[in-house]
C-alpha atoms as a PDB file:
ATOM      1  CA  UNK A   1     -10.474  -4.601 -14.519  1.00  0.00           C
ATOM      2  CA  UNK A   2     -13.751  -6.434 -14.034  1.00  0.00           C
ATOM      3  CA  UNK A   3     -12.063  -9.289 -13.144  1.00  0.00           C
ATOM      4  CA  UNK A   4     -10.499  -7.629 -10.527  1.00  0.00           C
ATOM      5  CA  UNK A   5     -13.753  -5.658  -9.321  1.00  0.00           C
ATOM      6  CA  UNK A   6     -15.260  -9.562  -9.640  1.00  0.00           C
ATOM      7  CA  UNK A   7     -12.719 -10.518  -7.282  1.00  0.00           C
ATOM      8  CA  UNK A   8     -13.188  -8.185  -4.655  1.00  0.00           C
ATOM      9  CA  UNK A   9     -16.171  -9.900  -2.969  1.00  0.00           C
ATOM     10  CA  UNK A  10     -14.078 -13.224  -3.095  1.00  0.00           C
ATOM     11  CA  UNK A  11     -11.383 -11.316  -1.203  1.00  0.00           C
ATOM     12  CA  UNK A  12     -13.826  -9.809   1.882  1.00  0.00           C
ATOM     13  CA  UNK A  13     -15.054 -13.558   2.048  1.00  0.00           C
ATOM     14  CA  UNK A  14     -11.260 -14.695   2.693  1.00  0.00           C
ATOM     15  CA  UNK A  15     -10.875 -11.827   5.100  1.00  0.00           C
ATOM     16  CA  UNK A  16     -13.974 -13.192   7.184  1.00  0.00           C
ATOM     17  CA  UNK A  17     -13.053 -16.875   6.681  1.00  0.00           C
ATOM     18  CA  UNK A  18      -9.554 -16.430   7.968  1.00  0.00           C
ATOM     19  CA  UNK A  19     -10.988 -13.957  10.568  1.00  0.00           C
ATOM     20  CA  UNK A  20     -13.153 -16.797  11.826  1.00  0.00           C
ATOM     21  CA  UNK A  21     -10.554 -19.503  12.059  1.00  0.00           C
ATOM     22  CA  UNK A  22      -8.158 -17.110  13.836  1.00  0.00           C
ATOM     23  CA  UNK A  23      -7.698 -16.650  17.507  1.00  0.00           C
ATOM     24  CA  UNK A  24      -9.427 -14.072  19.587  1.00  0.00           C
ATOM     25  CA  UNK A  25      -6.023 -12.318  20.473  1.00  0.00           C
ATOM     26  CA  UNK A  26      -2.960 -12.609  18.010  1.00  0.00           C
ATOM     27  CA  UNK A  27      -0.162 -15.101  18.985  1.00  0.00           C
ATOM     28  CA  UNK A  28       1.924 -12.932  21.348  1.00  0.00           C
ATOM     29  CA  UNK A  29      -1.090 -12.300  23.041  1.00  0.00           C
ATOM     30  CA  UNK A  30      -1.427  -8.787  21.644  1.00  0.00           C
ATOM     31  CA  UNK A  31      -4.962  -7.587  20.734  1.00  0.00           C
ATOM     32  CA  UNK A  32      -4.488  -5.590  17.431  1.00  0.00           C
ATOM     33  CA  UNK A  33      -4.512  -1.907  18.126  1.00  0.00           C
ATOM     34  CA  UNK A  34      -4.617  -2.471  21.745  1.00  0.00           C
ATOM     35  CA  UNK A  35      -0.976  -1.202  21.954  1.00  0.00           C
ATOM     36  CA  UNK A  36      -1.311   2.205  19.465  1.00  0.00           C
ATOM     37  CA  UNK A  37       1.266   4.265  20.820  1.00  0.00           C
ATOM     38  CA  UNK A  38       2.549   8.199  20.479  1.00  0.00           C
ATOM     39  CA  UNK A  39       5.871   8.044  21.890  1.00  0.00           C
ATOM     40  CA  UNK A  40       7.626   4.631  20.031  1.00  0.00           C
ATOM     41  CA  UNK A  41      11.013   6.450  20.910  1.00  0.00           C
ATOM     42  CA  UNK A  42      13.488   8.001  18.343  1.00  0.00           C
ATOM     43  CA  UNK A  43      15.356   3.894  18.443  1.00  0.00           C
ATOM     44  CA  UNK A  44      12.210   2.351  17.203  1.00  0.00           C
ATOM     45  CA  UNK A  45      11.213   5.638  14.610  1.00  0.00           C
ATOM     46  CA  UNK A  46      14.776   5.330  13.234  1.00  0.00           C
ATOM     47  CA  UNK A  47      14.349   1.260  12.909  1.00  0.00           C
ATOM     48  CA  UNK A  48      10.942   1.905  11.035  1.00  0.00           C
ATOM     49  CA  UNK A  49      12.104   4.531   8.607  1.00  0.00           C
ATOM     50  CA  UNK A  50      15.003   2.500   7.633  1.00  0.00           C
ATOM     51  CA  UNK A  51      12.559  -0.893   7.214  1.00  0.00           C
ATOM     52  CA  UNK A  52      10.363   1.670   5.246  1.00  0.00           C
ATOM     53  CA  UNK A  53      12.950   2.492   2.922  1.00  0.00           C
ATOM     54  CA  UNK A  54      14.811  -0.954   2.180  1.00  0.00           C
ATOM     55  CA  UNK A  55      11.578  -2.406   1.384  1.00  0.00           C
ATOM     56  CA  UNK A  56      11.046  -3.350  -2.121  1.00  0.00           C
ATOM     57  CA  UNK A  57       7.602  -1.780  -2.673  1.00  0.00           C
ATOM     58  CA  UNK A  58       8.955   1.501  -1.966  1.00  0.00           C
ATOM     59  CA  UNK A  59      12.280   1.754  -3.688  1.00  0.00           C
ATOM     60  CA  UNK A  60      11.338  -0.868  -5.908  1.00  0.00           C
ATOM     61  CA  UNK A  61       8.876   1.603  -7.745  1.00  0.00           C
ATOM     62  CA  UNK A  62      11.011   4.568  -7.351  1.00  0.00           C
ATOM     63  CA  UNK A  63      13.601   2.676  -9.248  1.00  0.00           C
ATOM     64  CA  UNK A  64      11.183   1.807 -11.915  1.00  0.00           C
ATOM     65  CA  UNK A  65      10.258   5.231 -12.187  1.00  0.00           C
ATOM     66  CA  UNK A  66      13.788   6.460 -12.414  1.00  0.00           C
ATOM     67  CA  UNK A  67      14.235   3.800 -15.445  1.00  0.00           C
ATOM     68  CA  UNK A  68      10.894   5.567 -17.433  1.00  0.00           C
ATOM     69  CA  UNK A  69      12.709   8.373 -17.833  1.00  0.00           C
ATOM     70  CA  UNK A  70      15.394   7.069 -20.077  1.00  0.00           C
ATOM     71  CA  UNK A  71      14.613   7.137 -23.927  1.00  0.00           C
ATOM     72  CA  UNK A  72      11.331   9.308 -23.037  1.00  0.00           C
ATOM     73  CA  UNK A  73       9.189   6.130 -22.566  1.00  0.00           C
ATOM     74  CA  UNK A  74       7.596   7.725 -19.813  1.00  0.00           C
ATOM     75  CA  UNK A  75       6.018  10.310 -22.223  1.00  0.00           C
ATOM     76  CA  UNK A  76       5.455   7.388 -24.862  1.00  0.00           C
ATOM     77  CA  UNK A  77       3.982   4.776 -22.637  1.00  0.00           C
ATOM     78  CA  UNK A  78       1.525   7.368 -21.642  1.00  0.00           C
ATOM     79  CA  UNK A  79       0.951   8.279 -25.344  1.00  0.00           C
ATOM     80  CA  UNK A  80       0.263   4.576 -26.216  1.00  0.00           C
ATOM     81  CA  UNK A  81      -2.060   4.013 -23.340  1.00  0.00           C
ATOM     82  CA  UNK A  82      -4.080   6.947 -23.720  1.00  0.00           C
ATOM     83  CA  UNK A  83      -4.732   6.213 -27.229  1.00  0.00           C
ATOM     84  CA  UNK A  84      -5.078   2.349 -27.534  1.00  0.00           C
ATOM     85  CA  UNK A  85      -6.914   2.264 -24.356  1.00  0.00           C
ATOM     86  CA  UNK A  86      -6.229  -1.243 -23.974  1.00  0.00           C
ATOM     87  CA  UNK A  87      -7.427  -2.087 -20.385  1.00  0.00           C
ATOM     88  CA  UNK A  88     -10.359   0.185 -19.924  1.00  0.00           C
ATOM     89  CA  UNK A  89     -11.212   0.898 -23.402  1.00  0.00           C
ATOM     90  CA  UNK A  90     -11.702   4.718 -23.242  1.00  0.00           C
ATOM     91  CA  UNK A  91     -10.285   7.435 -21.063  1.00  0.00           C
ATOM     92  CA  UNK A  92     -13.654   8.197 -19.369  1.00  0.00           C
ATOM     93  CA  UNK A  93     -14.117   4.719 -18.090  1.00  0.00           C
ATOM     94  CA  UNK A  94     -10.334   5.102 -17.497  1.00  0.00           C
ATOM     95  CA  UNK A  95     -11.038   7.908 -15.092  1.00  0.00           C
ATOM     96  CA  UNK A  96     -14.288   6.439 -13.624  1.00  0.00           C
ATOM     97  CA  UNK A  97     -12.353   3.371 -12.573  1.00  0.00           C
ATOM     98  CA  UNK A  98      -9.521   5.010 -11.056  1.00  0.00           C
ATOM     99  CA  UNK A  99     -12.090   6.468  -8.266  1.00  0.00           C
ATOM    100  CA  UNK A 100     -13.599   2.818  -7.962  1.00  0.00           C
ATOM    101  CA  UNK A 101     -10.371   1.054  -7.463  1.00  0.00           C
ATOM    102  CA  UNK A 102      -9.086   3.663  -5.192  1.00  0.00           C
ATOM    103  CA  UNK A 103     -12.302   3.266  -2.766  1.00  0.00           C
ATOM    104  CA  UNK A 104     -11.841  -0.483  -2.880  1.00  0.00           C
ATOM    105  CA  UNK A 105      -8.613  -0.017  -1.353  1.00  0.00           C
ATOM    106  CA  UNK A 106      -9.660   1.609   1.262  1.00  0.00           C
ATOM    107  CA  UNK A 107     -12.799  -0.534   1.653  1.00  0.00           C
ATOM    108  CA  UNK A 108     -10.564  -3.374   1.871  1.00  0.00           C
ATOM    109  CA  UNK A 109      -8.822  -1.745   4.851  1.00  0.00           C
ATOM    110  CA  UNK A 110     -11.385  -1.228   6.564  1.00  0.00           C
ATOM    111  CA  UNK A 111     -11.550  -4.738   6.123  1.00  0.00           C
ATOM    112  CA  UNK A 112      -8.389  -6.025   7.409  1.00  0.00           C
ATOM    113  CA  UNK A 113      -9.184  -3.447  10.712  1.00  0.00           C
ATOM    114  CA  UNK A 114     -12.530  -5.759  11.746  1.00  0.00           C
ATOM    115  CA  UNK A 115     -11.319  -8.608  11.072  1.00  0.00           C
ATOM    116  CA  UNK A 116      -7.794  -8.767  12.837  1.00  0.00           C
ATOM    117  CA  UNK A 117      -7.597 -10.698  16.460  1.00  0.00           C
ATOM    118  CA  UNK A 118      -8.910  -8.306  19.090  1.00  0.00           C
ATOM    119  CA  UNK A 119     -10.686 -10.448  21.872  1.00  0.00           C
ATOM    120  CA  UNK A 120     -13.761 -10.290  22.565  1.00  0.00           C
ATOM    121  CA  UNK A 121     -16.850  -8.075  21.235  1.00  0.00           C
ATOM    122  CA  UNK A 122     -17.237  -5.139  23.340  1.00  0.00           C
ATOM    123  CA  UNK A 123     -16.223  -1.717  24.391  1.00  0.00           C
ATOM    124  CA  UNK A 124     -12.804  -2.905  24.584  1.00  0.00           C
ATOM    125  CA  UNK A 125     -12.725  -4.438  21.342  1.00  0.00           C
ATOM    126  CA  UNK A 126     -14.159  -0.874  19.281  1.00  0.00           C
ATOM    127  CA  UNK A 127     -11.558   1.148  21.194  1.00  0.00           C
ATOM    128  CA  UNK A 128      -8.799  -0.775  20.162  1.00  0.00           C
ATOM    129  CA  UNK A 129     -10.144  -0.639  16.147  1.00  0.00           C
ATOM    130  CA  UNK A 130     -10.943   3.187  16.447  1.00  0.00           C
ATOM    131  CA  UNK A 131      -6.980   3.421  17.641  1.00  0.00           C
ATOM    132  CA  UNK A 132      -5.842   1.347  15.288  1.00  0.00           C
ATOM    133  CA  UNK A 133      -7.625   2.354  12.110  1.00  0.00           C
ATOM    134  CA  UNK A 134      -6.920   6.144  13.615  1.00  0.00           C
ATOM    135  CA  UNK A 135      -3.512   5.517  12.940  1.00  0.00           C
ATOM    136  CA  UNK A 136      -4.223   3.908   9.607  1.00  0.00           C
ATOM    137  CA  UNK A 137      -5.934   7.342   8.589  1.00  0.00           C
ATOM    138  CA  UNK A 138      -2.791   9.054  10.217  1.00  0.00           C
ATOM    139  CA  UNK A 139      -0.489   7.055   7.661  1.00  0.00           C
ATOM    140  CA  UNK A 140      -3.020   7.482   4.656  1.00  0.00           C
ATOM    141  CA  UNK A 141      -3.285  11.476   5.241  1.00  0.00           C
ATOM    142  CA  UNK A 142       0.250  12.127   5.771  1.00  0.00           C
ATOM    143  CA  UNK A 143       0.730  10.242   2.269  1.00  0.00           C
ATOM    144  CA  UNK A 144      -1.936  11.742   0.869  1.00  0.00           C
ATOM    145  CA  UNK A 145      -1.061  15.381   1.619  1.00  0.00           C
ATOM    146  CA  UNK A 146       2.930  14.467   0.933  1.00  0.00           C
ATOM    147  CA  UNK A 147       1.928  13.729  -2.493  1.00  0.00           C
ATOM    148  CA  UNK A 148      -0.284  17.336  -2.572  1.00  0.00           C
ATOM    149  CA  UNK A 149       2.819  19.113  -1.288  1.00  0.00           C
ATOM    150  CA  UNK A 150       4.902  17.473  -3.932  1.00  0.00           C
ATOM    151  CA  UNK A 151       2.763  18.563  -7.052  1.00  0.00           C
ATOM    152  CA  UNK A 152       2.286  21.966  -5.789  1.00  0.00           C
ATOM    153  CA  UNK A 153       5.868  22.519  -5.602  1.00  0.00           C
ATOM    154  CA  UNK A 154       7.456  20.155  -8.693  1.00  0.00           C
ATOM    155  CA  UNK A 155       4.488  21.566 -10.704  1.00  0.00           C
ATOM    156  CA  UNK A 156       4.314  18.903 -13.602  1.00  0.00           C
ATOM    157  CA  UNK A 157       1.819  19.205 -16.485  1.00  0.00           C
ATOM    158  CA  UNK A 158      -0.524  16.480 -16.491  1.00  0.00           C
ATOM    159  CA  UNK A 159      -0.890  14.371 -19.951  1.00  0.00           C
ATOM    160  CA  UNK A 160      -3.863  15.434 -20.878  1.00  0.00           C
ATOM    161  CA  UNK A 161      -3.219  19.303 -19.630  1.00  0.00           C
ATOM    162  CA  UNK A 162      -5.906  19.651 -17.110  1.00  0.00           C
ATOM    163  CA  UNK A 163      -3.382  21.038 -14.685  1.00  0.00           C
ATOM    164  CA  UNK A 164       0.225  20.994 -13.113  1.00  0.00           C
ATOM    165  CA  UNK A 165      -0.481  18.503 -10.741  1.00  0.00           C
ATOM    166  CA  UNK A 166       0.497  15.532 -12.531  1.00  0.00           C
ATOM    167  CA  UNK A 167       3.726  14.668 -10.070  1.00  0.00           C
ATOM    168  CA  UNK A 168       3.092  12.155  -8.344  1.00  0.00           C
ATOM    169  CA  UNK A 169      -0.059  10.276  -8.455  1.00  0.00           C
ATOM    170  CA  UNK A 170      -2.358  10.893  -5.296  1.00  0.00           C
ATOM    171  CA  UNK A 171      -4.621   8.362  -6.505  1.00  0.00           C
ATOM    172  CA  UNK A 172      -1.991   5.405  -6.563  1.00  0.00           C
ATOM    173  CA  UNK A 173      -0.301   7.321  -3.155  1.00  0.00           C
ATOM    174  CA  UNK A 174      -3.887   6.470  -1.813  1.00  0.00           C
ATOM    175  CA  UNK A 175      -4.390   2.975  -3.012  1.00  0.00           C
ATOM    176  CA  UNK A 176      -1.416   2.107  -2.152  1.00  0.00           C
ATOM    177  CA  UNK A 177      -1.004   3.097   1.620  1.00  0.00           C
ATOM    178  CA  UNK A 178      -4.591   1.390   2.206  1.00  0.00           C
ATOM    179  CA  UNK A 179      -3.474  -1.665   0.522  1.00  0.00           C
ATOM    180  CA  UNK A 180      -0.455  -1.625   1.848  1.00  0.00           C
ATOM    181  CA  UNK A 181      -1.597  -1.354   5.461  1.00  0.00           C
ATOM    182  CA  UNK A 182      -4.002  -3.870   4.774  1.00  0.00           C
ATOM    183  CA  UNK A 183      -1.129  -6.381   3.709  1.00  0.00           C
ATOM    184  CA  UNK A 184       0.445  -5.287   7.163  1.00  0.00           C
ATOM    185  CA  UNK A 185      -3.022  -6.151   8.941  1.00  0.00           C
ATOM    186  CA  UNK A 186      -3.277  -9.884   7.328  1.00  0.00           C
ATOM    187  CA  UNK A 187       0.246 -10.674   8.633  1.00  0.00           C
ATOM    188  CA  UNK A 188      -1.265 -10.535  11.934  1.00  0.00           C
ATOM    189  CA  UNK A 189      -4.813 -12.791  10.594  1.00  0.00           C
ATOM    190  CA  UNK A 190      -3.789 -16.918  11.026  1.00  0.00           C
ATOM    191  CA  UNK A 191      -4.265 -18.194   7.944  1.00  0.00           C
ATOM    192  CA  UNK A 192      -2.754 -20.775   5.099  1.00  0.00           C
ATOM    193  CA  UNK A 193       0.202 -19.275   3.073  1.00  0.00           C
ATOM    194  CA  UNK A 194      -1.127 -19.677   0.179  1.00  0.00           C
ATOM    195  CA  UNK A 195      -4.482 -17.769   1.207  1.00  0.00           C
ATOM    196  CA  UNK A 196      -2.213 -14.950   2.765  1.00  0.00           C
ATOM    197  CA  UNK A 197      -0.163 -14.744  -1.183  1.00  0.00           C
ATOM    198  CA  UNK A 198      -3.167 -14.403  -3.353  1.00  0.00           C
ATOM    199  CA  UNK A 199      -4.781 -11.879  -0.863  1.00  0.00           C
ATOM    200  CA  UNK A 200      -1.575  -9.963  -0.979  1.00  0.00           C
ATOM    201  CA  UNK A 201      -1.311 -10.133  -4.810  1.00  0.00           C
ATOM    202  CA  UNK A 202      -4.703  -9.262  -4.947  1.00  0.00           C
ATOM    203  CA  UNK A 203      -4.250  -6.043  -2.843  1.00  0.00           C
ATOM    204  CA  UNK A 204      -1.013  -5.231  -5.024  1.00  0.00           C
ATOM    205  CA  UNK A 205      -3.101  -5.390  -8.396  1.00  0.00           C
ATOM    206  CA  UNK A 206      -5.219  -3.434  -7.062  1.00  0.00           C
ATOM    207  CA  UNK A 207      -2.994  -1.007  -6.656  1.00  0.00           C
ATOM    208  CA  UNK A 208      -1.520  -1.167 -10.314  1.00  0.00           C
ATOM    209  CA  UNK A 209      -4.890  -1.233 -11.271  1.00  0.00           C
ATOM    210  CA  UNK A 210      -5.898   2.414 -10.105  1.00  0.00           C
ATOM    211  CA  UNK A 211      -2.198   3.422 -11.200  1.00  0.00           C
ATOM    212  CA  UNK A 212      -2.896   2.400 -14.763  1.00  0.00           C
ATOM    213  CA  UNK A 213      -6.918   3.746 -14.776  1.00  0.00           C
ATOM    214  CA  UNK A 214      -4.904   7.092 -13.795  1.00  0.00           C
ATOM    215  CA  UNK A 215      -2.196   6.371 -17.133  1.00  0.00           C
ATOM    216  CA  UNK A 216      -5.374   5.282 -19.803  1.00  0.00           C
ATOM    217  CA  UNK A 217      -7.242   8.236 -18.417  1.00  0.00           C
ATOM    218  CA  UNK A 218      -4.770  10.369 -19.333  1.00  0.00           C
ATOM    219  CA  UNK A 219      -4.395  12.000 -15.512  1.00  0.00           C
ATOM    220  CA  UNK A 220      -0.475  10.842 -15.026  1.00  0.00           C
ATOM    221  CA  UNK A 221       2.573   9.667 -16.729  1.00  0.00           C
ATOM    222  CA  UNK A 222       3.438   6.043 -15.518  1.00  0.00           C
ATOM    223  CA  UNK A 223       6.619   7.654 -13.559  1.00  0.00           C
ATOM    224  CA  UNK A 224       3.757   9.877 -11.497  1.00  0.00           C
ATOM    225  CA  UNK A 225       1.570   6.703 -10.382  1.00  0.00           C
ATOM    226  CA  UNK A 226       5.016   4.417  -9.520  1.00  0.00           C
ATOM    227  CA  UNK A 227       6.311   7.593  -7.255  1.00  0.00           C
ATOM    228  CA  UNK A 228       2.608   7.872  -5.548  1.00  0.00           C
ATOM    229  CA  UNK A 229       3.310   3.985  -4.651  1.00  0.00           C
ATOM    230  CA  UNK A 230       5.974   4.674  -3.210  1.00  0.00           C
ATOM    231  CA  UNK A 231       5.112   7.472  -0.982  1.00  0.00           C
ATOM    232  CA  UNK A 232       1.598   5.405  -0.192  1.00  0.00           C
ATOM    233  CA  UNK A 233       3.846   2.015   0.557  1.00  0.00           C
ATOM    234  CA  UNK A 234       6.322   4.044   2.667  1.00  0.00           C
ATOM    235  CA  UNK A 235       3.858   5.570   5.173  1.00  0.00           C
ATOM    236  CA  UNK A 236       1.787   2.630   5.262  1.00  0.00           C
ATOM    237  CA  UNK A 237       5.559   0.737   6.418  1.00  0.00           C
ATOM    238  CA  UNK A 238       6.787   3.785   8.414  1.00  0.00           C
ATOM    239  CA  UNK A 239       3.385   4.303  10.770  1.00  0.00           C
ATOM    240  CA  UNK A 240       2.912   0.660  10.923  1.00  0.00           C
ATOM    241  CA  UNK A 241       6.294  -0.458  12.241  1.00  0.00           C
ATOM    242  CA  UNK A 242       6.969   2.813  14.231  1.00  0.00           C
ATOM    243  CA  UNK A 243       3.492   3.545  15.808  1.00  0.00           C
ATOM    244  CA  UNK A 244       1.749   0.153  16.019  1.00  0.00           C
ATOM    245  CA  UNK A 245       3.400  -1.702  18.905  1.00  0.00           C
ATOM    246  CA  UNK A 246       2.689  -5.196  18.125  1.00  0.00           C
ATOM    247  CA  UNK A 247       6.376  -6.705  18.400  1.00  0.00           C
ATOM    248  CA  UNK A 248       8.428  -8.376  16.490  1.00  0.00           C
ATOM    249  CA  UNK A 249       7.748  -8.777  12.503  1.00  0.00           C
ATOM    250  CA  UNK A 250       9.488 -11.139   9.857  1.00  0.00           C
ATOM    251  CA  UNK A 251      11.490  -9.898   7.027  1.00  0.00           C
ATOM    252  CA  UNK A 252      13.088 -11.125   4.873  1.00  0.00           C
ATOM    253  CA  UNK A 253      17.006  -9.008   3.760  1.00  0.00           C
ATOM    254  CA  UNK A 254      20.253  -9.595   2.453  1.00  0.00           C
ATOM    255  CA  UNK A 255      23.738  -8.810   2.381  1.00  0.00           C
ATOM    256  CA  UNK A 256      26.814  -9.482   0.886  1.00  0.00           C
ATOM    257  CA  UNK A 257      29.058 -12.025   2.594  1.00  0.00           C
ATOM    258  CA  UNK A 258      32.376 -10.207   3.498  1.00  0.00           C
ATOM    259  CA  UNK A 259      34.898 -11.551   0.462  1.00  0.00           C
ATOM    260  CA  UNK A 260      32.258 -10.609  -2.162  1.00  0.00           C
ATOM    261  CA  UNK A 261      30.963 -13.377  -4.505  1.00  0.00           C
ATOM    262  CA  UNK A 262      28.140 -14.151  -2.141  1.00  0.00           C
ATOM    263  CA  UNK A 263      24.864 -13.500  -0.767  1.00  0.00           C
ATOM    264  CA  UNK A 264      23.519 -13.871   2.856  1.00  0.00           C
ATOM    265  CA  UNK A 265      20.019 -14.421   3.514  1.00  0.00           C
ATOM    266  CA  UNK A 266      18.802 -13.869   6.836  1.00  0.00           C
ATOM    267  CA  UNK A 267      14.838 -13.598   8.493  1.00  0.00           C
ATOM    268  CA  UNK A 268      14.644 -10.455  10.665  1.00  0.00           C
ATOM    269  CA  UNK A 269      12.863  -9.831  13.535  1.00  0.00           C
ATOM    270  CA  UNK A 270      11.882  -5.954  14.057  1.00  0.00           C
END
């Protein structure tokens, strides 16, 4: 975990480099958060809830938390992490580290928001963050208060019995809908591919990072902190796609060639 704390200032640099050697408005011509909106229509909120939901980092951990439960390894994994504590080395620095890694990610956010194309310094330029990193916080607290809802109601005894809030995670809901979003806000940052995939794996780590600090400390069961990533990913998708206004996004999906026995792959524009 120090490596990745290590790493963090090595990440803001890349934001500012690529920041720097981008263009004062984003390709389309677009400033980012210029084109916030509150009424996308029910065709585009339909179109972003179903991108939300096929992509991998939402049912992806869902499905991995579905898979925990089999053989109790859920309950054992946490058992083994809580008392090897092999990443943090006790369950206080466990704990400590959790609220570190969790304001990174939103540090790193914040990041991605000044840094994105948006013309020219000015009044023009801070009204167009403040909308767009409003509707960051708008993704983040619906997340964030999903994942509340959700423990009050499913009630789950934490590992270490501190309370019943141990379903999901709202630490890893929290890093992941910041890091998340800020993924979203590179994708419109010029930059190098290979610059763009270790700033995205970074963000992801970090992520699993403050998921695991919350497993060692002894907070959550690894099935709580994959479900909290996958609330946090889905809203940070969802607001992005529905409520942004920026145009057209890649993606990459598949299907199944009618006849079976093959696979279509196919870039999408949303």
């Amino acid at each position: 975990m120090l490596l990745v704390m290590r790493a963090l200032p090595l990440i803001f640099a890349c934001f500012a480099t690529a920041s720097l050697s981008a263009c004062a408005t984003l390709p389309n011509g677009h400033r980012w958060g210029a084109d916030v909106t509150l009424s996308p229509g029910w065709a585009r909120v339909r179109a972003a809830a179903v991108s939300a939901i096929a992509d991998p980092w939402v049912w992806g951990p869902l499905a991995g938390a579905t898979v925990l439960q089999a053989g109790n390894f859920d309950h054992r994994l946490s058992r083994w992490g809580r008392s090897h504590d092999p990443v943090f080395g006790s369950q206080a620095d466990a704990t400590r580290w959790s609220y570190t890694l969790r304001s990174a990610s939103v540090g790193l956010d914040v990041a991605t928001v000044l840094f994105t194309p948006g013309g020219h310094l000015g009044g023009q330029w801070f009204l167009d963050k403040a909308k767009g990193y409003l509707l960051d916080l708008t993704a983040a607290t619906t997340a964030i208060e999903s994942t509340s809802l959700l423990q009050r109601v499913l009630r789950r005894e934490r590992p270490n019995r501190a309370n019943d809030h141990s379903f999901p995670s709202d630490h890893a809901t929290t890093s992941a809908v910041y890091t998340q979003m800020a993924i979203l806000n590179l994708e419109r940052i010029p930059m190098a591919g290979g610059t763009r995939a270790a700033l995205d794996a970074g963000l992801r780590a970090l992520t699993f990072a403050t998921s695991w600090a919350r497993v060692e400390g002894g907070w959550h069961y690894p099935s709580d902190t994959l479900a909290g990533m996958a609330i946090g990913n889905f809203c940070g998708v969802f607001f992005t796609d529905a409520f942004m206004g920026l145009g057209a996004r890649e993606r990459l999906a598949f299907a199944p060639v009618p006849g079976g026995g093959e696979l279509q792959f196919s870039l999408m524009l949303q």
